[in-house]
Protein backbone atom coordinates (compact mmCIF):
# COMPACT_ATOMS: atom_id res chain seq x y z
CA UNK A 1 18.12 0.04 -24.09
CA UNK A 2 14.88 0.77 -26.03
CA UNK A 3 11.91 2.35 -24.24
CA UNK A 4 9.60 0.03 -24.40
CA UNK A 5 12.49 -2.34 -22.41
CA UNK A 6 12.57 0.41 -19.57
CA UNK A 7 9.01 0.28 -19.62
CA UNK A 8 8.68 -3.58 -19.23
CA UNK A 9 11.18 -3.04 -16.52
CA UNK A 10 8.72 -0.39 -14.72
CA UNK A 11 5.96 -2.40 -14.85
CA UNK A 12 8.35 -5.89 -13.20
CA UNK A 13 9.54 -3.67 -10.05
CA UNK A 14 5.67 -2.58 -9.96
CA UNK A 15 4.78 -6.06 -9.65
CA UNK A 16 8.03 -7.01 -7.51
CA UNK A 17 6.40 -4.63 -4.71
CA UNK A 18 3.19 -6.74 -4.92
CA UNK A 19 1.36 -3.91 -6.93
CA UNK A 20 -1.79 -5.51 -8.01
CA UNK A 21 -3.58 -5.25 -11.73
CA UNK A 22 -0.18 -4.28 -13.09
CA UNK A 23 -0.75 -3.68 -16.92
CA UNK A 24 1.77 -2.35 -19.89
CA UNK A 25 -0.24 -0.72 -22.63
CA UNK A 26 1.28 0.25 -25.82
CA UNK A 27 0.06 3.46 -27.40
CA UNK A 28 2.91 3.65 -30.13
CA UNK A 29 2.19 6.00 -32.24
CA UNK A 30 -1.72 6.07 -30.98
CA UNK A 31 -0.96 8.99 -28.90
CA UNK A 32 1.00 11.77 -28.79
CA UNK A 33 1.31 11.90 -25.18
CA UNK A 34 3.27 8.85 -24.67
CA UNK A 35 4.29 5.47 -26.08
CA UNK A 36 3.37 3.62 -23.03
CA UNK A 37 1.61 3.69 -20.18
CA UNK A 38 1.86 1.37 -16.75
CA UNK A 39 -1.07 0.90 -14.61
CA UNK A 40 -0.55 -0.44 -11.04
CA UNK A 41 -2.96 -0.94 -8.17
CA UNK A 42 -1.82 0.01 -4.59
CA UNK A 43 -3.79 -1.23 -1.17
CA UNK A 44 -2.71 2.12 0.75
CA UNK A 45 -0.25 5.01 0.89
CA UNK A 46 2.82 3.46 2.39
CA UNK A 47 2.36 0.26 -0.61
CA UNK A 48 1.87 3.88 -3.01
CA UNK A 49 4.86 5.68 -1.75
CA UNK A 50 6.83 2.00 -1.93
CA UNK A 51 5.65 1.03 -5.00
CA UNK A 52 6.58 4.65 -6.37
CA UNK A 53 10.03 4.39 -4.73
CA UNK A 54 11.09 1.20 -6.18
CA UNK A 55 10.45 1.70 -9.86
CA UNK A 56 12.40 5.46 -9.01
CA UNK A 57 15.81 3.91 -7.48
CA UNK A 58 15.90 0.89 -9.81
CA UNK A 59 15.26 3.03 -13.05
CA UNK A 60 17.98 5.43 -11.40
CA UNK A 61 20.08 2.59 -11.34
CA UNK A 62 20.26 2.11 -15.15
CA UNK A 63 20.45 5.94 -15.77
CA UNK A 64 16.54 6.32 -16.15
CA UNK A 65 14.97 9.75 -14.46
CA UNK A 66 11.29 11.48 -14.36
CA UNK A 67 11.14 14.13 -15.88
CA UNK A 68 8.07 15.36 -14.37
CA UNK A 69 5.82 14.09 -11.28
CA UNK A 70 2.27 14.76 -10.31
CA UNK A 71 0.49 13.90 -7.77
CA UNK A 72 2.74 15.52 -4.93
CA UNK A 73 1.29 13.83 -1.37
CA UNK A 74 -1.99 12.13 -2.89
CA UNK A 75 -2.90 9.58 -1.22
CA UNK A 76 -4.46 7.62 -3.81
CA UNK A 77 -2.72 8.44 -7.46
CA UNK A 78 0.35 9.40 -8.38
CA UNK A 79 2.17 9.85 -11.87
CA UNK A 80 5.37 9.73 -13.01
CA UNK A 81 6.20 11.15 -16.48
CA UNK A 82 9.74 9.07 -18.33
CA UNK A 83 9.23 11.15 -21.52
CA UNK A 84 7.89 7.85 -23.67
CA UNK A 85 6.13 6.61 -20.79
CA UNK A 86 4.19 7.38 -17.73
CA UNK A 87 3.22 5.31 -14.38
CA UNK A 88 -0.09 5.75 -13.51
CA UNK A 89 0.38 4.23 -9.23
CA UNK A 90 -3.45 4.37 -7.84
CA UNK A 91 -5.63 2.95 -5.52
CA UNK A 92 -8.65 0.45 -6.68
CA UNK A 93 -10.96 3.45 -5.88
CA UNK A 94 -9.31 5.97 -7.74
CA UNK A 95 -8.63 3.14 -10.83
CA UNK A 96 -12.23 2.78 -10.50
CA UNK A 97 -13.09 6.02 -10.70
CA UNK A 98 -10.99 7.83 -12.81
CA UNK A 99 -11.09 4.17 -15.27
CA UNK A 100 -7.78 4.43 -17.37
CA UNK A 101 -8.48 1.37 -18.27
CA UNK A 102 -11.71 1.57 -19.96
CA UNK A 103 -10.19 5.53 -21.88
CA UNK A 104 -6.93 3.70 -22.75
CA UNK A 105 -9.11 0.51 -24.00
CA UNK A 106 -7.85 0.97 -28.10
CA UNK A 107 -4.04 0.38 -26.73
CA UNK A 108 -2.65 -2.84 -26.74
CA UNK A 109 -1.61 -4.64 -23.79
CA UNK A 110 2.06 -6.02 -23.34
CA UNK A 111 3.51 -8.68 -21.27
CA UNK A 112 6.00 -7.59 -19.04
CA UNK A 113 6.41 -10.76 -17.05
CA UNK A 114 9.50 -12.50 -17.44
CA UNK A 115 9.27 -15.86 -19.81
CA UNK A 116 9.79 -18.82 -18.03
CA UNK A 117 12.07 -21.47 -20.03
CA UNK A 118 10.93 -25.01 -20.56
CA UNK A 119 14.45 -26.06 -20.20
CA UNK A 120 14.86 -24.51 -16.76
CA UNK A 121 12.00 -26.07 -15.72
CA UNK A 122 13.36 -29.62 -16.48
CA UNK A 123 16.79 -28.73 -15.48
CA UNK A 124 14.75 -27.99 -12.18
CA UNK A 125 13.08 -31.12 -11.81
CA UNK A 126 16.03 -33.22 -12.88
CA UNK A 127 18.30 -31.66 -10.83
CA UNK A 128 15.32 -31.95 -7.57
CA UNK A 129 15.42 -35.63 -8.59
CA UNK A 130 18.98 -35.59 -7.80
CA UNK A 131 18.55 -34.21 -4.94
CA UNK A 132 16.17 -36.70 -3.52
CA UNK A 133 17.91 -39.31 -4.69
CA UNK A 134 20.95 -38.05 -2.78
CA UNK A 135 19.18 -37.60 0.35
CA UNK A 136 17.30 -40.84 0.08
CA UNK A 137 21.28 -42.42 -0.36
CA UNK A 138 22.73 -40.21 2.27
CA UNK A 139 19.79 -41.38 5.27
CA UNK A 140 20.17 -45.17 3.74
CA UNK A 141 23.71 -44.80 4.73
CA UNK A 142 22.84 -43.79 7.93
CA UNK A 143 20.54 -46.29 8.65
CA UNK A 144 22.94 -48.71 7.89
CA UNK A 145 25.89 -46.71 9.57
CA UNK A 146 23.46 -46.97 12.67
CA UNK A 147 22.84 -50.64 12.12
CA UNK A 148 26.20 -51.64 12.53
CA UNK A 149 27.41 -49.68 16.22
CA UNK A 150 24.13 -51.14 17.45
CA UNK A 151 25.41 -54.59 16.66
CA UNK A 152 28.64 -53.76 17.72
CA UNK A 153 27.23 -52.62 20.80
CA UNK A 154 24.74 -55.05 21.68
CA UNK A 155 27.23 -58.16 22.74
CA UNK A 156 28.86 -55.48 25.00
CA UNK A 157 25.72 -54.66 26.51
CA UNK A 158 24.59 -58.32 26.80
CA UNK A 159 27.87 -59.15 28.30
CA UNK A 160 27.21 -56.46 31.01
CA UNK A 161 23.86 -57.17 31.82
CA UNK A 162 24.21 -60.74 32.46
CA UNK A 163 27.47 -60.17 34.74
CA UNK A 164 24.80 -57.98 36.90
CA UNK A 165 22.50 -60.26 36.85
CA UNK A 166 24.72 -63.30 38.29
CA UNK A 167 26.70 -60.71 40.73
CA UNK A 168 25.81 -61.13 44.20
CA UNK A 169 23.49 -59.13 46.06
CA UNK A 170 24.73 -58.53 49.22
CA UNK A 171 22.31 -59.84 52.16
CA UNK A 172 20.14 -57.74 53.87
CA UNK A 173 20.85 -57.02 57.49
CA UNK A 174 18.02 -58.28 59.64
CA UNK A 175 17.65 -55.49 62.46
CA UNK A 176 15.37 -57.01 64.81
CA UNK A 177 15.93 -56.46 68.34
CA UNK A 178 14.16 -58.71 71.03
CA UNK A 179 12.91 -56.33 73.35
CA UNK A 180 12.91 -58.60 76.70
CA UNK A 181 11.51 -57.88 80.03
C-alpha cells in the first residue's frame, strides 16, 4: 500500500469519529518534513483522545505504527508522526491559533472521501423501487386476504344475530305484593 493510501485512510477514520474540518494536504516533495499532512478538528478531549485512538488501532490493523508522538496529555493538540505523514488532532482554538492551515497554504489539498458510484446509486433506487413495489403487492394481498374472511364471516354473523333477535325473551316476573289491611 502506498503512503499517500495510508494517509487517505487516516484522514476517513478521522472523519468516521465525526472529526470536523478534516483536510489531506500533499506536500510531496514541497517539504522535507513529510509528504502529507492530516488536519482534524476535535470539540473536546475525550472526541481528541477518540479521534487519536481510532486512526492508531485501525492503522495497527494494516501493519501501520507512529513512530513518534507529541503532544503527551494536551488537551487541545496532539501529533502523530507515520514517517511520510503526520496527524495534526486539535481543537478549533488551537487550529485557530497555531493556523496550519494558512503556513501549509502552498500544499495541495486531497480528497480522501470515498467516491460514490453512479451505478450504486441507481442500483439503489431500482432496487428501493422493488421494494415498494413489493410491499405495495404484499399489503394489496392482505387487503384482499382480509376481504374475503370478512365475507365469509358476515352470513355467519347475520345468521346469529337474527336468531337472537327472534329468540324469546323470557317474561319478567311482576313482584307486586298487595299489602291488605
Amino acid at each position: 500500500m502506498q503512503q499517500k493510501d495510508i494517509a487517505v485512510l487516516a484522514a476517513r477514520y478521522a472523519d468516521e469519529k465525526k472529526a470536523e474540518n478534516v483536510r489531506l494536504l500533499d506536500l510531496n516533495g514541497l517539504s522535507s518534513l513529510c509528504d502529507y499532512i492530516v488536519l482534524a478538528t476535535v470539540t473536546s478531549k475525550p472526541h481528541l483522545e477518540a479521534v487519536e485512538d481510532e486512526i492508531s488501532t485501525q492503522l495497527k490493523k494494516i501493519g501501520v505504527y507512529k513512530l513518534n508522538r507529541d503532544g503527551g496529555e494536551s488537551m487541545i493538540w496532539r501529533v502523530s508522526d507515520y514517517g511520510s505523514f503526520l496527524v495534526h488532532i486539535m481543537t478549533q482554538e488551537a487550529r485557530d491559533f497555531y493556523a496550519l492551515d494558512k503556513i501549509f497554504s502552498f500544499a495541495t489539498e486531497l480528497n480522501y472521501k470515498k467516491p460514490k458510484a453512479a451505478k450504486k446509486t441507481a442500483a439503489k433506487k431500482t432496487s428501493a423501487k422493488k421494494a415498494a413495489v413489493k410491499k405495495s403487492a404484499s399489503k394489496t394481498a392482505a387487503k384482499k386476504t382480509t376481504a374475503k374472511k370478512t365475507a365469509a364471516k358476515k352470513p355467519a354473523r347475520t345468521a346469529a344475530k337474527k336468531t337472537t333477535k327472534t329468540a324469546k325473551k323470557p317474561a319478567a316476573k311482576k313482584s307486586a305484593k298487595k299489602v291488605s289491611k
